[in-house]
Protein backbone atom coordinates (compact mmCIF):
# COMPACT_ATOMS: atom_id res chain seq x y z
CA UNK A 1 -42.74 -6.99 -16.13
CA UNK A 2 -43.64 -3.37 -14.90
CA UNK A 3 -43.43 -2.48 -11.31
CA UNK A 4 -47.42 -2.24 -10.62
CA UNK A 5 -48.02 -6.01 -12.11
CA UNK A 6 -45.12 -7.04 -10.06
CA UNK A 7 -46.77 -5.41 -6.79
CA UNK A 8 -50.04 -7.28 -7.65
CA UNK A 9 -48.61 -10.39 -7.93
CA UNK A 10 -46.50 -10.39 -4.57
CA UNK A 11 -49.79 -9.09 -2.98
CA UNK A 12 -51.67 -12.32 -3.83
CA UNK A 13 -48.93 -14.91 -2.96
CA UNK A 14 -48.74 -15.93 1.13
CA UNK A 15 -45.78 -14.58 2.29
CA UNK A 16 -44.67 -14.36 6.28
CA UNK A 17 -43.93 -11.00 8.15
CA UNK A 18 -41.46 -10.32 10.06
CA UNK A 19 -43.51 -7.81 12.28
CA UNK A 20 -43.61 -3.98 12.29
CA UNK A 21 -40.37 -3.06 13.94
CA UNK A 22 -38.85 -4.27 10.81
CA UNK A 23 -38.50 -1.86 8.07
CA UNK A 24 -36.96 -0.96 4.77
CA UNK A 25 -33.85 1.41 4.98
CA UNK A 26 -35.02 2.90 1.35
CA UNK A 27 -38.35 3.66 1.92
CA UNK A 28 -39.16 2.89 5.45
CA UNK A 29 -42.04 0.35 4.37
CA UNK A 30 -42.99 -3.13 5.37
CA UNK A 31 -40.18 -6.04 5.32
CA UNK A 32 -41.29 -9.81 4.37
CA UNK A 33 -39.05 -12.57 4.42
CA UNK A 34 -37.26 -13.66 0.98
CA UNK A 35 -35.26 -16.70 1.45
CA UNK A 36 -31.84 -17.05 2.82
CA UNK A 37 -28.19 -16.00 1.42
CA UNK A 38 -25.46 -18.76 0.75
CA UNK A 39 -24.19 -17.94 4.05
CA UNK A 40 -27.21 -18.53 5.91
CA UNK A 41 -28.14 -14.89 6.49
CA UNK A 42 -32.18 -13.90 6.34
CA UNK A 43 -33.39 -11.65 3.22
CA UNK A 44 -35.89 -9.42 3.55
CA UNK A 45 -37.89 -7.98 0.45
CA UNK A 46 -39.53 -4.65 -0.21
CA UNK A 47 -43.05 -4.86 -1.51
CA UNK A 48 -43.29 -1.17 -2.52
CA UNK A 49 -39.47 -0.13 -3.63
CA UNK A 50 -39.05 -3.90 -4.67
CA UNK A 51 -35.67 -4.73 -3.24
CA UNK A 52 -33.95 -7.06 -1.20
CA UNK A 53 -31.90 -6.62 0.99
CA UNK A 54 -30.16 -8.35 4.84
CA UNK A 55 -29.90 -5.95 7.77
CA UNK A 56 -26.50 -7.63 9.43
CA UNK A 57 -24.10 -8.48 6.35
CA UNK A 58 -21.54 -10.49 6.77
CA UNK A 59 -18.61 -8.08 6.96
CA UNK A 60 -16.36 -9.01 3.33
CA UNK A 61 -12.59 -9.62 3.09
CA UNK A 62 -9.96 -11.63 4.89
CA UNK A 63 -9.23 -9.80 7.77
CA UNK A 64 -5.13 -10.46 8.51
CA UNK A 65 -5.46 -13.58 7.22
CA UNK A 66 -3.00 -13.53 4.56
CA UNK A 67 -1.13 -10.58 5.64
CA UNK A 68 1.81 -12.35 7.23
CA UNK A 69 2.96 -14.27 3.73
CA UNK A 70 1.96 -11.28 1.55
CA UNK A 71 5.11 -9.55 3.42
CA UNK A 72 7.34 -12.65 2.75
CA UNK A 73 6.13 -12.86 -0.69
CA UNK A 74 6.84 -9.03 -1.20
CA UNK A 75 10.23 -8.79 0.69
CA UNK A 76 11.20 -12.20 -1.64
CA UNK A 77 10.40 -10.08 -4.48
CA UNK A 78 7.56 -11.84 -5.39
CA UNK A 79 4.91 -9.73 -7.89
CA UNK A 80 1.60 -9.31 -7.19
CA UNK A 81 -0.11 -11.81 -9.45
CA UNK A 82 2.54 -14.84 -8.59
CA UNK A 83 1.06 -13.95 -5.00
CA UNK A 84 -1.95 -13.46 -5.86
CA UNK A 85 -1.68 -17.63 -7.70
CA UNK A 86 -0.28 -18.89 -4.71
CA UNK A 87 -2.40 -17.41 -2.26
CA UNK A 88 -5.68 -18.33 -4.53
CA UNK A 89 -6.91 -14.83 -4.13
CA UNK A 90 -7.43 -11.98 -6.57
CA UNK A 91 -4.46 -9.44 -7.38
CA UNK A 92 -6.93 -6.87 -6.43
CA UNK A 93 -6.76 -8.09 -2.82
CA UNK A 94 -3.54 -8.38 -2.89
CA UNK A 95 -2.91 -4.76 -3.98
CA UNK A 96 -5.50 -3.22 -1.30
CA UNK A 97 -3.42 -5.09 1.68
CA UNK A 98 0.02 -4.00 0.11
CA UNK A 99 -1.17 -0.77 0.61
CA UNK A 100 -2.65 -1.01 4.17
CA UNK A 101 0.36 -2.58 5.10
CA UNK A 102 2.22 0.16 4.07
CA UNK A 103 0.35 2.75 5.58
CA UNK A 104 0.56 1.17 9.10
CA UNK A 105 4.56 1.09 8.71
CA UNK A 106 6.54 3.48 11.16
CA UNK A 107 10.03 4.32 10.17
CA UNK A 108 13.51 3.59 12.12
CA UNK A 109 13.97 5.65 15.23
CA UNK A 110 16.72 7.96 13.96
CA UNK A 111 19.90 7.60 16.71
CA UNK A 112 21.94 10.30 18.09
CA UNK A 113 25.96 10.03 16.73
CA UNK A 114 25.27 8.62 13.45
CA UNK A 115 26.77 8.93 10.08
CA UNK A 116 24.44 8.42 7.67
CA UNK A 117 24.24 8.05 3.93
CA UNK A 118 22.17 9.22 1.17
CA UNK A 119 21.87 8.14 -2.56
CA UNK A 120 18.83 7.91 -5.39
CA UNK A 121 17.84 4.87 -7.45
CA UNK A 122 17.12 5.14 -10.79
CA UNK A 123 14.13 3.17 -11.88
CA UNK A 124 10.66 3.26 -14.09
CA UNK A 125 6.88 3.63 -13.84
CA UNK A 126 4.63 1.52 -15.99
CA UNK A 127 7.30 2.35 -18.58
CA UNK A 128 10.29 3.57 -19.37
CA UNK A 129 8.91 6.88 -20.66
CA UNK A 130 8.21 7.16 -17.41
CA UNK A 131 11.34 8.03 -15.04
CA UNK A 132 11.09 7.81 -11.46
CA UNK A 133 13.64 8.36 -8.65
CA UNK A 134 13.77 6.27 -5.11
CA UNK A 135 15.91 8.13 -2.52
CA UNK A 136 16.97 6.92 0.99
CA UNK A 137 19.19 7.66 3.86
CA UNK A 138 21.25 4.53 4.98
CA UNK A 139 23.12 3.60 8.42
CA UNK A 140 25.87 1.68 7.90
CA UNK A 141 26.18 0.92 11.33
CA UNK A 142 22.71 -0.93 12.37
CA UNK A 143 21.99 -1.91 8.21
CA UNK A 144 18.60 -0.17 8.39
CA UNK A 145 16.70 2.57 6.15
CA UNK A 146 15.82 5.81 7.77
CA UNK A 147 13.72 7.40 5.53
CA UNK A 148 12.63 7.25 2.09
CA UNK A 149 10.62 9.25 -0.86
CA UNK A 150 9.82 8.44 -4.73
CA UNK A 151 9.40 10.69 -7.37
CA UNK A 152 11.50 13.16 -8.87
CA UNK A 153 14.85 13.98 -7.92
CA UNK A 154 13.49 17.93 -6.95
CA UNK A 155 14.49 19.71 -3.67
CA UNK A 156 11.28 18.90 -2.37
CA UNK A 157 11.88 15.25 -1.99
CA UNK A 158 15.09 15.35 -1.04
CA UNK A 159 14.00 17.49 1.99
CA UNK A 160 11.41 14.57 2.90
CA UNK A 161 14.40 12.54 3.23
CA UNK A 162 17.34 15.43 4.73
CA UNK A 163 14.46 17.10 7.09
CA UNK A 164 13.81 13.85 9.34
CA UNK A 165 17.78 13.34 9.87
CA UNK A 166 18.09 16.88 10.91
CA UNK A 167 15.87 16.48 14.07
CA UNK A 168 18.49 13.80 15.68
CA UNK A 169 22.31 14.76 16.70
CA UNK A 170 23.74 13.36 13.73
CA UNK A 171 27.85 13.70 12.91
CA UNK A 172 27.48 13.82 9.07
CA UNK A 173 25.15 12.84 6.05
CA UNK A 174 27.24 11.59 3.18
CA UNK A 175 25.86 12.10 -0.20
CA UNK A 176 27.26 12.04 -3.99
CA UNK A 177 28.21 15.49 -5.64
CA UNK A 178 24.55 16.27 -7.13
CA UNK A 179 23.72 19.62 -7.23
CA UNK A 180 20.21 19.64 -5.55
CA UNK A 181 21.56 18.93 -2.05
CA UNK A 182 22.87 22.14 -1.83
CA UNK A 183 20.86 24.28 0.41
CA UNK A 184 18.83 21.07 1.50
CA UNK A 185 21.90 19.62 3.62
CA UNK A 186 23.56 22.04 6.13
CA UNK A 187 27.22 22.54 5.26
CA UNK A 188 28.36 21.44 8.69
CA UNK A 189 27.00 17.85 8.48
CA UNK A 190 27.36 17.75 4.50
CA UNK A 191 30.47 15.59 3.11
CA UNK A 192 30.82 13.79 -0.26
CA UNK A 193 33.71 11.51 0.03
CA UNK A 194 32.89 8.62 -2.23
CA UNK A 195 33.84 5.76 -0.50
CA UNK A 196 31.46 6.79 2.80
CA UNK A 197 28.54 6.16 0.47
CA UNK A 198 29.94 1.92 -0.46
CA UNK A 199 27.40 1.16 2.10
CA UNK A 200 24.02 2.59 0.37
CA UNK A 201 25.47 1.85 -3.16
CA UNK A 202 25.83 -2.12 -2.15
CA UNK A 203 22.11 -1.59 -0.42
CA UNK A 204 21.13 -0.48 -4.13
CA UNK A 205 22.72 -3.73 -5.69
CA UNK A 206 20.31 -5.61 -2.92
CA UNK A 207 17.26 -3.91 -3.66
CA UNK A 208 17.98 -4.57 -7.77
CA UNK A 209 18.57 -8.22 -6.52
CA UNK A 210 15.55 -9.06 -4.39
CA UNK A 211 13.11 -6.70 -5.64
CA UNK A 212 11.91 -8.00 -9.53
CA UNK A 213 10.69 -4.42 -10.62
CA UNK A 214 13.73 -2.81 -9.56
CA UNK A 215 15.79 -5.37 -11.44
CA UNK A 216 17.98 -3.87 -14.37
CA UNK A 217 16.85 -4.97 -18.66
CA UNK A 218 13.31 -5.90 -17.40
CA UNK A 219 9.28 -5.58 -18.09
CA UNK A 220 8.44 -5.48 -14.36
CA UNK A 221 7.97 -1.90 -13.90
CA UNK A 222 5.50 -0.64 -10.69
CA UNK A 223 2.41 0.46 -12.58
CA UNK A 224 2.21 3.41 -10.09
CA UNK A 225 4.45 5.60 -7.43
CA UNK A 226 2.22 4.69 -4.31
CA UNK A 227 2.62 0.59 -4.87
CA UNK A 228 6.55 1.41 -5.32
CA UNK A 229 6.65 3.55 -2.68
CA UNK A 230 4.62 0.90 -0.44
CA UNK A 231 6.31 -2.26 -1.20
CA UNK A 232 10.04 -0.19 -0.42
CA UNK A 233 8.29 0.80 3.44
CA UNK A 234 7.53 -3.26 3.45
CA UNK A 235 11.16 -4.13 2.55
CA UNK A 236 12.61 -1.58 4.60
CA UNK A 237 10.67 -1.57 7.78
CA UNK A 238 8.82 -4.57 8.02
């Protein structure tokens, strides 16, 4: 049917106005009533631009409805569609409030005194073409991530994790003998005795335990760095 037929038509049937105050947000014409959503909200229709439309949507999503058991599910190690099947909601949701989640996370307040540790994880993306590095400082002490970064195992990232330790009174950082902390650690807090670094190697066997896409001779890869990345700040900090 073409537009002008359509006008004539809705021109001829009796329709009720909702007065003049009312107008379209397209084209600034002439509302008339059009029936009512599922939810009970009015619809207005356009005459000239021929579209409906409601002037208060409901707001869509859940809110922080389900954002208490996504954590559990995630911290259990739970993927995203087995949470997705027991919450009866769509992966995509479940993705979208990983992410928030993550994004609202504050790390451990670093404390003065402490002798921390510092190792990379060797895991996959999508993959394993695809080789991705998790690296974290660990105190023994308190059992309790200080701060983290994914990706490569460059200076740059190993700086997001060195740089945050470096603004607290620490007495050492512990690390393996890889070359790339050189120049990222200061030689006066640097040591690499290997038995000050059992604590962060057990916290890898943990993570590989409870955490399926971490998990050694497996198809549960992350399918990118920011959903790794997220679900370690949920683990860690949550």
């Amino acid at each position: 049917m073409l537009r002008n037929e359509k006008r004539a038509i809705i021109s001829t049937t009796c329709f009720r106005g909702v007065g003049e105050l009312m107008s379209c947000t397209d084209c600034s014409n002439k509302l008339i009533k059009y029936g009512k959503t599922k939810n009970g909200k009015q619809r207005y229709y356009c005459c000239h631009c021929l579209k409906s439309q409601v002037l208060k949507p409901c707001k869509p999503g859940y809110g922080n409805k389900f954002n208490k058991q996504i954590v559990q599910f995630t911290k259990e190690g739970l993927g995203i569609r087995s949470t997705a099947r027991i919450l009866e909601i769509a992966p995509s949701t479940v993705i979208r409030k990983i992410l928030a989640i993550a994004d609202g996370i504050v790390p451990s307040r670093i404390l003065n005194g402490l002798r921390i540790q510092v190792d990379e994880m060797h895991t996959f993306i999508q993959n394993k073409k695809r080789e991705i590095y998790i690296i974290y400082s660990w105190d023994q002490e308190l059992k309790r991530a200080l701060s983290l970064a994914v990706g490569t195992r460059s200076k740059a990232n190993l700086r997001r994790v060195i740089n945050p330790l470096l603004n607290s009174e620490i007495e050492s950082i512990n690390t393996d003998r890889y070359s790339g902390y050189r120049g990222v650690v200061p030689k006066k807090f640097h040591t690499t005795f290997k038995r000050r670094n059992n604590g962060i190697e057990r916290q890898n066997l943990n993570l590989r335990t409870h955490l399926k896409r971490l998990s050694r001779r497996t198809i549960c890869f992350s399918k990118s760095k920011e959903m790794l990345e997220a679900v370690l700040k949920i683990y860690f900090w949550v």
